[in-house]
C-alpha atoms as a PDB file:
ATOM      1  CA  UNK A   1      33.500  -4.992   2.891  1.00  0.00           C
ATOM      2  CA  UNK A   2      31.373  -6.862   4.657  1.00  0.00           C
ATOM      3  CA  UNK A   3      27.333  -7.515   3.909  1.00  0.00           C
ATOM      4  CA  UNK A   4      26.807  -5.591   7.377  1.00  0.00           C
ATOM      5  CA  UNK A   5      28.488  -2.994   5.740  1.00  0.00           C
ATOM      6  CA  UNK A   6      26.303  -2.512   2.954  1.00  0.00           C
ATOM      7  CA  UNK A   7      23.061  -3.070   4.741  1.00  0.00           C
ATOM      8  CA  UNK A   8      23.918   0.606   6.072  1.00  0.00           C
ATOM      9  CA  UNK A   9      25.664   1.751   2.666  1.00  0.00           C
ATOM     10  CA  UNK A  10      24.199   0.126  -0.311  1.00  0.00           C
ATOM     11  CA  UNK A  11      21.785   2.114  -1.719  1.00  0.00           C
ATOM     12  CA  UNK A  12      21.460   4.857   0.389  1.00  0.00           C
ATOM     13  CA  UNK A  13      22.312   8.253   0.476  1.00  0.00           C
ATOM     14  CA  UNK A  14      19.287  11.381  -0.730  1.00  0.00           C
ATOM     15  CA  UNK A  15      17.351   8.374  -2.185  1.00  0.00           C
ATOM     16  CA  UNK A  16      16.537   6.782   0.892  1.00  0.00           C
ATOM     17  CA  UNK A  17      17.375   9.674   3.454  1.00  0.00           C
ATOM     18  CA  UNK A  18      14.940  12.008   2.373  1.00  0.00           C
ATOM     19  CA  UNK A  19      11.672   9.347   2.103  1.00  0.00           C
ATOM     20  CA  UNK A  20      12.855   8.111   4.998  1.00  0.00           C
ATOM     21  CA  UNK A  21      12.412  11.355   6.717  1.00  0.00           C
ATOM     22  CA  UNK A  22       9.447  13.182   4.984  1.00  0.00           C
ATOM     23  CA  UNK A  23       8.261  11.032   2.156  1.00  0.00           C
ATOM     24  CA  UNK A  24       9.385  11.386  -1.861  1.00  0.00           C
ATOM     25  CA  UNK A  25       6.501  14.268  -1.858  1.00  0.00           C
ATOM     26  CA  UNK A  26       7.416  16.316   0.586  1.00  0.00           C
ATOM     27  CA  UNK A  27      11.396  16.303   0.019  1.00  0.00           C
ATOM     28  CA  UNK A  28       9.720  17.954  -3.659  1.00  0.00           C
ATOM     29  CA  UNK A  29       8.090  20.459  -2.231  1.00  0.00           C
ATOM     30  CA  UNK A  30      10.545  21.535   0.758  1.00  0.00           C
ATOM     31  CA  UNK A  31      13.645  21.053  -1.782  1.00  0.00           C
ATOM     32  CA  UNK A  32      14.112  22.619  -4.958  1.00  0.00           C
ATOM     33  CA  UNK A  33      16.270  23.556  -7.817  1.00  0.00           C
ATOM     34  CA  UNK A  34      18.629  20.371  -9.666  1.00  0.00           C
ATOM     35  CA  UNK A  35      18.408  18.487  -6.157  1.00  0.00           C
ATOM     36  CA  UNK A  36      14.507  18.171  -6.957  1.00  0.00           C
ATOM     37  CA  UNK A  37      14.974  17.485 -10.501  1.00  0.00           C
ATOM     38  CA  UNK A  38      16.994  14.343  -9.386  1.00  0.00           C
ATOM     39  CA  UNK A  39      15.123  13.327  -6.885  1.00  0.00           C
ATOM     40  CA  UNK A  40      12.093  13.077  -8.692  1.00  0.00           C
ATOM     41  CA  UNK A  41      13.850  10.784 -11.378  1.00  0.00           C
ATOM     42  CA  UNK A  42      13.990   8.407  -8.629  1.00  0.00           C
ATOM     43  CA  UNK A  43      10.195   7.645  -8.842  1.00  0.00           C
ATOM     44  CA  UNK A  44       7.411   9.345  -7.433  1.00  0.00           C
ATOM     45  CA  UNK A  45       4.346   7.700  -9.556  1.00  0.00           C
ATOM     46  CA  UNK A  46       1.938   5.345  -9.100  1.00  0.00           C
ATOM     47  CA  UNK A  47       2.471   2.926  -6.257  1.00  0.00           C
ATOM     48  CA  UNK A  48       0.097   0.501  -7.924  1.00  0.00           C
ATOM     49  CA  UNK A  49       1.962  -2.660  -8.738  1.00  0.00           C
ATOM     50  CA  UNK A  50       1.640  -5.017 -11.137  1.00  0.00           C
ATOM     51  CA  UNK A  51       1.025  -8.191 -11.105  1.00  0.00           C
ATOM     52  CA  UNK A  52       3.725 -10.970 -11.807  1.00  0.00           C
ATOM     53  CA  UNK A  53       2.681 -14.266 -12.014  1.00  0.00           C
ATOM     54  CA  UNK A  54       4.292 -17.561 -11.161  1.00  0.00           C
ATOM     55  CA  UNK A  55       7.834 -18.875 -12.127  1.00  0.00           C
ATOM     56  CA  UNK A  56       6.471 -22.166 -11.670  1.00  0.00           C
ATOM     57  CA  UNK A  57       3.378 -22.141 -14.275  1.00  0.00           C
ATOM     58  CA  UNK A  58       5.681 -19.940 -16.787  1.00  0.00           C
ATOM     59  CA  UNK A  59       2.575 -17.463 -17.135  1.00  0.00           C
ATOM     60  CA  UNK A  60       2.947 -13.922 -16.210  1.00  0.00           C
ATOM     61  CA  UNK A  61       2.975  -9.896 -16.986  1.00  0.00           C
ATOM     62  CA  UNK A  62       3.339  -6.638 -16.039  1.00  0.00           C
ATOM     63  CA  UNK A  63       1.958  -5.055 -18.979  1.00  0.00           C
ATOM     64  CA  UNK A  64       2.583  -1.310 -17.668  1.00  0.00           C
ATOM     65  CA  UNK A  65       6.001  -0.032 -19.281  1.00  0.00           C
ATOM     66  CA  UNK A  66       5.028   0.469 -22.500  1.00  0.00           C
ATOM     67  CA  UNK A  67       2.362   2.157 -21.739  1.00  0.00           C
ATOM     68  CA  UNK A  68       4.252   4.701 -19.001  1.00  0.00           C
ATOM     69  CA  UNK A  69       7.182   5.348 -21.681  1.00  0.00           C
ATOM     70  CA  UNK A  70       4.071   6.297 -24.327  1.00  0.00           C
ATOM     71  CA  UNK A  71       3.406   9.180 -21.546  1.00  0.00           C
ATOM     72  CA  UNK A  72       6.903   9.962 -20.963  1.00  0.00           C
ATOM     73  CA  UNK A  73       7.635   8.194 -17.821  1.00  0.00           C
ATOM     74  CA  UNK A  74      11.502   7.765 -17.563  1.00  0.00           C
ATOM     75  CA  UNK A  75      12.378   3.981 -15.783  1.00  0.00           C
ATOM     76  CA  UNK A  76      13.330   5.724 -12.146  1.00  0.00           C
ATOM     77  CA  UNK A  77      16.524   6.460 -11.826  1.00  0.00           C
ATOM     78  CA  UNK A  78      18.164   4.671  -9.240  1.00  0.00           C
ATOM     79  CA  UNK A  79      22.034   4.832  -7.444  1.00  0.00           C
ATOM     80  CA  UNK A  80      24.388   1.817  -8.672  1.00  0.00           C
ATOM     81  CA  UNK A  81      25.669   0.970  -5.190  1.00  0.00           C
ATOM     82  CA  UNK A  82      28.679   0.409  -3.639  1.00  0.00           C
ATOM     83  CA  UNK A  83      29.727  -2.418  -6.207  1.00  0.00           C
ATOM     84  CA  UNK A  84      29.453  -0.856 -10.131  1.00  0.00           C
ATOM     85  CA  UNK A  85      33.074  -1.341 -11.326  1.00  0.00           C
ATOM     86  CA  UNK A  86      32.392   1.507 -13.943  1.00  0.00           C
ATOM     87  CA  UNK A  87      34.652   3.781 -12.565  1.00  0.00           C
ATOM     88  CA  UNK A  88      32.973   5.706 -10.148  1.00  0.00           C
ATOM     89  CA  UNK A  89      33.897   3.476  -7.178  1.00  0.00           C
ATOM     90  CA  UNK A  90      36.886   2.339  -8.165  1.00  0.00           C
ATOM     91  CA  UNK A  91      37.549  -0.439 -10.015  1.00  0.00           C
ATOM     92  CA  UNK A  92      36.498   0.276 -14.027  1.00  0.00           C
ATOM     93  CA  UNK A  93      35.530  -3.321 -16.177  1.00  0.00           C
ATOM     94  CA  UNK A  94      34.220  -0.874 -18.458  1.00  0.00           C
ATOM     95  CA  UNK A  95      37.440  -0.246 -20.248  1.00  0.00           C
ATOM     96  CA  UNK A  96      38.150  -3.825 -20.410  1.00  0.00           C
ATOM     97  CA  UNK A  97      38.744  -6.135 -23.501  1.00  0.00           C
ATOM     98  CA  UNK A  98      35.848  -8.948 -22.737  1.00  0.00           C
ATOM     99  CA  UNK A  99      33.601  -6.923 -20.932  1.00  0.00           C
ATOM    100  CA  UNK A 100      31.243  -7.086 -24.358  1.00  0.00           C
ATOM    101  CA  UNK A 101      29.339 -10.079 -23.723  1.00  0.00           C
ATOM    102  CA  UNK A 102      25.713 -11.267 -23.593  1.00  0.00           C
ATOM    103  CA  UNK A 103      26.839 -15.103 -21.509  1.00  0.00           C
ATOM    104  CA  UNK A 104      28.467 -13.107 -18.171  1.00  0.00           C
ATOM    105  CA  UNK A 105      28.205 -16.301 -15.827  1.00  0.00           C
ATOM    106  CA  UNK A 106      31.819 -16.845 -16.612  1.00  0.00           C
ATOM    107  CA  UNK A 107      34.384 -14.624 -15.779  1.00  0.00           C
ATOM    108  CA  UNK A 108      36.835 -13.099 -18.650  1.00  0.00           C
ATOM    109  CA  UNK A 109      40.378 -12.060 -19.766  1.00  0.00           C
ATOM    110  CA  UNK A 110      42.338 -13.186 -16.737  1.00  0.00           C
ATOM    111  CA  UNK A 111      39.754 -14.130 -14.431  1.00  0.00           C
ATOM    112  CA  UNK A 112      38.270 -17.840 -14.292  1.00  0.00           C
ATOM    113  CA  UNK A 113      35.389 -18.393 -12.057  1.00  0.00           C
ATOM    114  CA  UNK A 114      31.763 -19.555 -12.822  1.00  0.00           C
ATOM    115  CA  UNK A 115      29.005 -18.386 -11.130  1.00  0.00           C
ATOM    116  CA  UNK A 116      26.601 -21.366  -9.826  1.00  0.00           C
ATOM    117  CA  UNK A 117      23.022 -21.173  -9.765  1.00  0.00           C
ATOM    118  CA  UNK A 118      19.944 -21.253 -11.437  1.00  0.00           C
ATOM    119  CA  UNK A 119      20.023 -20.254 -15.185  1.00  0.00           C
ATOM    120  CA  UNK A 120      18.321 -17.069 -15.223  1.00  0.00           C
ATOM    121  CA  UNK A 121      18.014 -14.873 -19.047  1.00  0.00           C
ATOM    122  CA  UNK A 122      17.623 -11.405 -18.863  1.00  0.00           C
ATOM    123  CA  UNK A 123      15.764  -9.643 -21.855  1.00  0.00           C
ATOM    124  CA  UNK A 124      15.657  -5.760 -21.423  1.00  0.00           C
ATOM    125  CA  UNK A 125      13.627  -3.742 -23.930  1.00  0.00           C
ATOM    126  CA  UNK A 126      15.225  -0.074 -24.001  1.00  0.00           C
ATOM    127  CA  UNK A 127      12.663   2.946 -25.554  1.00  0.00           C
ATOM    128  CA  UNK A 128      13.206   6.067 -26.073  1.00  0.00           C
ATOM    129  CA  UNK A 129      10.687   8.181 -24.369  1.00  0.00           C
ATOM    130  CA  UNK A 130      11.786  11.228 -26.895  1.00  0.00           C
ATOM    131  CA  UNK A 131      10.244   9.853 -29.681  1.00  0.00           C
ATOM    132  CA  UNK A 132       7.513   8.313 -28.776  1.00  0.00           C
ATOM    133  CA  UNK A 133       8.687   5.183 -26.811  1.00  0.00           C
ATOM    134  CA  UNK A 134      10.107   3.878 -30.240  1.00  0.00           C
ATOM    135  CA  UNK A 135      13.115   1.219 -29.738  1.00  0.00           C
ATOM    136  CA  UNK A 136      16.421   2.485 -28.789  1.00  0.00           C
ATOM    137  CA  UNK A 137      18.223   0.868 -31.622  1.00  0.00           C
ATOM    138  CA  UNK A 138      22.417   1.190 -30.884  1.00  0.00           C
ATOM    139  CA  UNK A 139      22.388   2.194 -27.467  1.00  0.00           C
ATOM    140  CA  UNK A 140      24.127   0.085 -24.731  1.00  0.00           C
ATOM    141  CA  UNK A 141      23.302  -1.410 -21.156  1.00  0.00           C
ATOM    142  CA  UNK A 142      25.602  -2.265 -18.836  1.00  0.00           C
ATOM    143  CA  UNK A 143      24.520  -5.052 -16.336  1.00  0.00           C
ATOM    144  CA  UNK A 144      25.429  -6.652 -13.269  1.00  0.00           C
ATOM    145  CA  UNK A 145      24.456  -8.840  -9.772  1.00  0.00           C
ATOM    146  CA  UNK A 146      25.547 -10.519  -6.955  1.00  0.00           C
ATOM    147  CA  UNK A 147      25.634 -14.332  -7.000  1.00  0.00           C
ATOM    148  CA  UNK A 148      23.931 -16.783  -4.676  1.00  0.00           C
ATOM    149  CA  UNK A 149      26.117 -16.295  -1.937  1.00  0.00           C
ATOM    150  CA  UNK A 150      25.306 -12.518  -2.478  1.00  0.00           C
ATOM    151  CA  UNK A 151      28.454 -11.213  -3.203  1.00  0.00           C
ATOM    152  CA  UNK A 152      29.978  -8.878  -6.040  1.00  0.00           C
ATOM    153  CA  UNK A 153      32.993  -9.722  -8.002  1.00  0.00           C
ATOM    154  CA  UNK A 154      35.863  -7.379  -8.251  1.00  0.00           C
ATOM    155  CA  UNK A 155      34.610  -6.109  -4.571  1.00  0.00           C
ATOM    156  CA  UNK A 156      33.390  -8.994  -1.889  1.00  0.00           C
ATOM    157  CA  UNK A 157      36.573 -10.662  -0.267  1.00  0.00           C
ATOM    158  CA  UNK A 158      37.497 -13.750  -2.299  1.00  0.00           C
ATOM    159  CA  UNK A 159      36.459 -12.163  -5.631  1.00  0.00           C
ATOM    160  CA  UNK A 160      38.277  -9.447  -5.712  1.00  0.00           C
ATOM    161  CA  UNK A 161      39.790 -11.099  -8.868  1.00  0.00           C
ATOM    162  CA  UNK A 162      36.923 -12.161 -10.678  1.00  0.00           C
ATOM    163  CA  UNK A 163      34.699 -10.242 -12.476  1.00  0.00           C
ATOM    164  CA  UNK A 164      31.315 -12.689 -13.494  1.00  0.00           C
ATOM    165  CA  UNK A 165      28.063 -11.320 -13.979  1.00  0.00           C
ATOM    166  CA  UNK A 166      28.933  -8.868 -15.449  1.00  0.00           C
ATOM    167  CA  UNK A 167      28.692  -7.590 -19.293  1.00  0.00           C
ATOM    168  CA  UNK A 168      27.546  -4.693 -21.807  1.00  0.00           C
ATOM    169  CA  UNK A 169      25.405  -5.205 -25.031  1.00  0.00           C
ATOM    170  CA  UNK A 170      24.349  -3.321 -27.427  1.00  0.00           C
ATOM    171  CA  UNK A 171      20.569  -3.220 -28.295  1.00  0.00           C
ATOM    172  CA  UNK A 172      19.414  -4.244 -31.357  1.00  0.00           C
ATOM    173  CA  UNK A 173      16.606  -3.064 -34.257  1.00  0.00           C
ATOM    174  CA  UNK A 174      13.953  -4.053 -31.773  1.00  0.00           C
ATOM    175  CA  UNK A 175      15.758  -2.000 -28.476  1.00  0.00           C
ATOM    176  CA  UNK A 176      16.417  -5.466 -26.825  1.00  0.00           C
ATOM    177  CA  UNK A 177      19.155  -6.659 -25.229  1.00  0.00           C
ATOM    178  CA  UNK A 178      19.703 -10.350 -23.983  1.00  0.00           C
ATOM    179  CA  UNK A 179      22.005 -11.411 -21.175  1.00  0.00           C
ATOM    180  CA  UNK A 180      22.622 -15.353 -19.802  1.00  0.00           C
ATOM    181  CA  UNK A 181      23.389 -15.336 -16.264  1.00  0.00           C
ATOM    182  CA  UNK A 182      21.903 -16.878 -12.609  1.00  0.00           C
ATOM    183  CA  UNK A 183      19.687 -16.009 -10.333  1.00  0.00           C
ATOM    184  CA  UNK A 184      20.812 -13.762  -7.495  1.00  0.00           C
ATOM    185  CA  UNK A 185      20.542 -13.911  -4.236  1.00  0.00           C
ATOM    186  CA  UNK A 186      18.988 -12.243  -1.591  1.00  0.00           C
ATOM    187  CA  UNK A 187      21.264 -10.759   0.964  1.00  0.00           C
ATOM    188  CA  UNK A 188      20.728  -9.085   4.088  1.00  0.00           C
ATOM    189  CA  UNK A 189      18.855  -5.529   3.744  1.00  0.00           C
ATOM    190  CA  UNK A 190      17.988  -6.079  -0.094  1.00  0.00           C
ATOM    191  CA  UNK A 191      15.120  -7.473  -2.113  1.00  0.00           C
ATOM    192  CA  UNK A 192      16.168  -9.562  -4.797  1.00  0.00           C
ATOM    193  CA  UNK A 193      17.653  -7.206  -7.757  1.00  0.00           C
ATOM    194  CA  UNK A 194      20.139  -6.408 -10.706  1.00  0.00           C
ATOM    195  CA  UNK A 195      21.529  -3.174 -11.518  1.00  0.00           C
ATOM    196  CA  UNK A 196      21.771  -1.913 -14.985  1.00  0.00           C
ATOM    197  CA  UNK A 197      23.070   1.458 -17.016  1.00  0.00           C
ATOM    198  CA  UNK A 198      21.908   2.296 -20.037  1.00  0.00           C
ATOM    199  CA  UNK A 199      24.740   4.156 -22.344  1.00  0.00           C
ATOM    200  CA  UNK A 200      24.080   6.296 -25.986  1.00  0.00           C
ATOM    201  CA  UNK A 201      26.354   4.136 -27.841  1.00  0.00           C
ATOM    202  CA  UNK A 202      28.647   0.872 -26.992  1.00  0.00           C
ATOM    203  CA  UNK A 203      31.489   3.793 -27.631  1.00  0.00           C
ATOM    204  CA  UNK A 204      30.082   5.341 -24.578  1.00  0.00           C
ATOM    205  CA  UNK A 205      29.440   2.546 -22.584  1.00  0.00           C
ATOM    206  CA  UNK A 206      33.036   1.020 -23.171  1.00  0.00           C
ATOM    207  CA  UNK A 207      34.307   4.233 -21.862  1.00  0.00           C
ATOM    208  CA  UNK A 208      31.932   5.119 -19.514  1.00  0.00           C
ATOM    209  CA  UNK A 209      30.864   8.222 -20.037  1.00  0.00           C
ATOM    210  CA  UNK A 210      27.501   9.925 -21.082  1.00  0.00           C
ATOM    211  CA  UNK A 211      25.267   7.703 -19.421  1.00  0.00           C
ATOM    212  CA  UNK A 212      21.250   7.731 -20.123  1.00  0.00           C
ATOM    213  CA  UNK A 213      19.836   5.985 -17.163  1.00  0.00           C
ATOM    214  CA  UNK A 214      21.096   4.222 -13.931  1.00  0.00           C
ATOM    215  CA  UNK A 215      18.359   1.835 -12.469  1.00  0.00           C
ATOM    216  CA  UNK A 216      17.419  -1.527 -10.722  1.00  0.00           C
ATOM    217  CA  UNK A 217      15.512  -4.889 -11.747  1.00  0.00           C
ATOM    218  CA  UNK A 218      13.426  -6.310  -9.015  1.00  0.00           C
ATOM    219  CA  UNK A 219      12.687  -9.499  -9.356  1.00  0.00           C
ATOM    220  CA  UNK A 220       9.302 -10.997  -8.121  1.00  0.00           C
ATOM    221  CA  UNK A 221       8.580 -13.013  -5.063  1.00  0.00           C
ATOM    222  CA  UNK A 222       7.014 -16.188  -6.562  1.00  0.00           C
ATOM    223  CA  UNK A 223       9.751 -16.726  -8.431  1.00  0.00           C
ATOM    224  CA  UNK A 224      12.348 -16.140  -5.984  1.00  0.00           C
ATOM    225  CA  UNK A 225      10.812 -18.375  -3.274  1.00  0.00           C
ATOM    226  CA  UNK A 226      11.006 -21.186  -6.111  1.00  0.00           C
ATOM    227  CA  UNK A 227      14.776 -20.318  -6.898  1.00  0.00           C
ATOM    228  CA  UNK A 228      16.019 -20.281  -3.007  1.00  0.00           C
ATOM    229  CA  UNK A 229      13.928 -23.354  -2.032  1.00  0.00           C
ATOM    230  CA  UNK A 230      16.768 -25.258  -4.330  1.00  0.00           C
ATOM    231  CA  UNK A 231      20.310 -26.069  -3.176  1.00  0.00           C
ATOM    232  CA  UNK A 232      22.741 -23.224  -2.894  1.00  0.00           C
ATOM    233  CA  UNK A 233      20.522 -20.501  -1.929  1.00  0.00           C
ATOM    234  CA  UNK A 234      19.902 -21.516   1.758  1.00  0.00           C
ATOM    235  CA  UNK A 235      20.848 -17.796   3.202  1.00  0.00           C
ATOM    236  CA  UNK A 236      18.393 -16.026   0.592  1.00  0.00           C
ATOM    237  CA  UNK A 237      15.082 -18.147   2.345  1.00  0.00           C
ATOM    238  CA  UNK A 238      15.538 -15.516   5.542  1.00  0.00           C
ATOM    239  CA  UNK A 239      16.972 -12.748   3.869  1.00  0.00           C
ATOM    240  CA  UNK A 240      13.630 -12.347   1.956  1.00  0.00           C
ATOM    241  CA  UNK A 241      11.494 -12.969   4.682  1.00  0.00           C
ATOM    242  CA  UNK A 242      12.960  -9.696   6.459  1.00  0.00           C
ATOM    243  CA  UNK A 243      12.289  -7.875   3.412  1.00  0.00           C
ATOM    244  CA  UNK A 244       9.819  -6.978   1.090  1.00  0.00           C
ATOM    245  CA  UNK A 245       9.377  -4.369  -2.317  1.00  0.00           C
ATOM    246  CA  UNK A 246       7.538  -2.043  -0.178  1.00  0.00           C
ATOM    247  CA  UNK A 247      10.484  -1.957   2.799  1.00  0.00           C
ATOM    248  CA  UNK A 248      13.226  -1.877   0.315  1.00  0.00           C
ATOM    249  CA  UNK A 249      15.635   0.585   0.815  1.00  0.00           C
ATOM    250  CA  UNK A 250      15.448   1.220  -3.150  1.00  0.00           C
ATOM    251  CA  UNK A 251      11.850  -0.193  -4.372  1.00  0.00           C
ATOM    252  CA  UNK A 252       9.631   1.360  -1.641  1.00  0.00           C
ATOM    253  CA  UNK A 253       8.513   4.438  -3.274  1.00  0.00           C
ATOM    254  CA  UNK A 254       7.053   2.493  -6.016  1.00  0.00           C
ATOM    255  CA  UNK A 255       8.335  -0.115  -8.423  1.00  0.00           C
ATOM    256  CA  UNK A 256       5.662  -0.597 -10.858  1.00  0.00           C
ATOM    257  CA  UNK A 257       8.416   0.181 -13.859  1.00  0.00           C
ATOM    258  CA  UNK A 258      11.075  -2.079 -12.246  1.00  0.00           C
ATOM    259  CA  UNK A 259       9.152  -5.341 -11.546  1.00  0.00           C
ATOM    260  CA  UNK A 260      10.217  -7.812 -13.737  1.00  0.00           C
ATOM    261  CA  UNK A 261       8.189 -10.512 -15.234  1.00  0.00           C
ATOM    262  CA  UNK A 262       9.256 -13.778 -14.801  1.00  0.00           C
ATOM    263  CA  UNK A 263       8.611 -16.705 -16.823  1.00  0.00           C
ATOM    264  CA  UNK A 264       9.772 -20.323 -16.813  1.00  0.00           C
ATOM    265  CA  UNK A 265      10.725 -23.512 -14.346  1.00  0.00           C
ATOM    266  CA  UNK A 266      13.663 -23.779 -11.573  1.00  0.00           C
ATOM    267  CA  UNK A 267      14.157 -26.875 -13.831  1.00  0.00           C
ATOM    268  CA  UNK A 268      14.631 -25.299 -17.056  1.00  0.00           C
ATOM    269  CA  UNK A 269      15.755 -22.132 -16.128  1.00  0.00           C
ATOM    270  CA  UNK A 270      13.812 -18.669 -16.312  1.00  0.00           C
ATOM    271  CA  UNK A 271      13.421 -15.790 -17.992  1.00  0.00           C
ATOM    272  CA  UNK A 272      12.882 -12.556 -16.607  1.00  0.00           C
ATOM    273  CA  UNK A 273      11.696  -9.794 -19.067  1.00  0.00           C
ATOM    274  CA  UNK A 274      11.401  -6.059 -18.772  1.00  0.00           C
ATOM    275  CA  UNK A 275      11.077  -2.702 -21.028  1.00  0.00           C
ATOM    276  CA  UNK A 276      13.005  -0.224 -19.822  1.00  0.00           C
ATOM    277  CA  UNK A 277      12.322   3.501 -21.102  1.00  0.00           C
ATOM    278  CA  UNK A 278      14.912   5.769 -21.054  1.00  0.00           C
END
C-alpha cells in the first residue's frame, strides 16, 4: 500500500464522512440511535486549543485533561487506521511474545531493524473518568507510529517483516505509562501523530480483546518544525506545510484532549506528555 493510498483511506470512514458533509453537530441531530452514540465519542467539545509551547526552550503545557476527565470528558475516540496489527486488519503483534515493552525503537523476536530518528519519550497518564478521574492503575495501552520515512512496520513495503514502534505497557500506581521511541514523521494527508489503545488489563491487551479507548496523539507544530529541520526528515518539511490540526482528516473537530505537550531539545531528545482519560 502505497502513501497515496492512505491519503484516501487512513482515517476515514463516518469520522470524517459525516463532518465533512454536515459538520459533527448536525450528523447528531440528523442521526441517531448507537451510530450517534459513537459518533459523538469522536469529539464534539470545545474547539479551543491549548497552548503548547516550544520544543526548543523545553517549557510548555496544555493543562486541560485533567480538568475535562474531572467532568467526565472521555479522550475522543478515534479509528486506528489502516496499519494497527491488533487483529482487526490483519496482522495481530498483540499475541506476540516481545510485544511487552516500554524501548519499541527496536524491533523484536525475529525481526531486527532500528528505527532512526530523533529520540522522542512518550509518557501517557490514563484516568478513569468513572471514579473521579483517579489513575487507572493495571490497565494497558497499546502504542504505535510510523517512522521518519512515514511508514508502518508489518504493513509499508520493505517492512513487512519488522515490527518497531511498536509495544504495550501496563500503567502503573500513578496511571502512567512510559514508552522510548522517535519522532514520526509527517506523511502526505496527516498531521504529525501516534495511535494508541487503551486495554482493562495487560491480559486483555495481549489478547486483544475488551478494549477501553482507541485514540490519537497529535503532536505540536513547534516541535515538529524543530525535529524535520534535522537530517532524515526532509519529506515531513512539505508534508506539514499542506496540513494543519484544523484540516486534519482526524484532529479537525477539535483536539484540545489530544495535543500533546512537548518538552525538551532536538539535541537531547524530547518528551512529549499527555493524560489520557478513559
Amino acid at each position: 500500500m502505497t502513501h497515496g493510498d492512505e491519503v484516501h483511506e487512513h482515517d476515514r470512514g463516518l469520522s470524517h464522512d459525516l463532518p465533512t458533509l454536515l459538520s459533527r453537530r448536525r450528523a447528531l441531530a440528523l442521526l441517531g440511535g448507537a451510530g450517534v452514540a459513537a459518533l459523538a465519542a469522536c469529539g464534539t467539545g470545545s474547539t479551543t486549543e491549548p497552548s503548547t509551547g516550544s520544543a526548543g526552550t523545553g517549557s510548555a503545557g496544555t493543562g486541560s485533561a485533567t480538568t475535562s476527565a474531572a467532568a467526565g470528558s472521555q479522550i475522543p475516540q478515534e479509528t486506528a487506521g489502516p496499519y494497527p496489527a491488533d487483529g482487526s486488519n490483519g496482522v495481530n503483534v498483540l499475541t506476540e511474545s516481545g510485544i511487552v515493552r516500554s524501548h519499541i525503537t527496536r524491533g523484536f523476536g525475529s525481526a531486527s531493524a532500528v528505527a532512526a530518528g530523533i529520540p522522542l519519550t512518550i509518557k501517557l497518564t490514563v484516568l478513569d473518568i468513572k471514579n473521579g478521574a483517579a489513575a487507572l492503575e493495571g490497565a494497558a495501552v497499546y502504542l504505535w507510529h510510523c517512522d521518519r520515512d512515514g511508514k508502518y512496520s508489518l504493513y509499508s513495503d520493505g517492512l513487512t517483516g519488522e515490527n518497531y514502534l511498536r509495544g504495550v505497557q501496563e500503567t502503573d500506581g500513578s496511571g502512567a505509562v512510559t514508552f522510548t521511541s522517535i519522532y514520526p514523521a509527517a506523511y502526505s494527508g496527516r498531521w504529525p501523530h501516534i495511535h494508541f489503545e487503551v486495554y482493562p488489563s495487560l491480559a486483555k491487551a495481549t489478547t486483544a480483546s475488551e478494549k477501553l479507548r482507541t485514540s490519537q496523539l497529535a503532536l505540536p507544530e513547534d516541535a515538529s518544525r524543530l525535529v524535520y529541520g534535522t537530517d532524515g526528515y526532509s519529506t515531513s518539511v512539505g508534508n506539514l506545510a499542506q496540513t494543519s490540526l484544523d484540516t486534519d482528516n482526524v484532529f479537525s473537530d477539535g483536539y484540545s484532549l489530544q495535543l500533546a505537550t512537548v518538552t525538551g531539545t532536538v539535541e537531547q531528545g524530547l518528551t512529549a506528555t499527555l493524560t489520557v482519560p478513559v
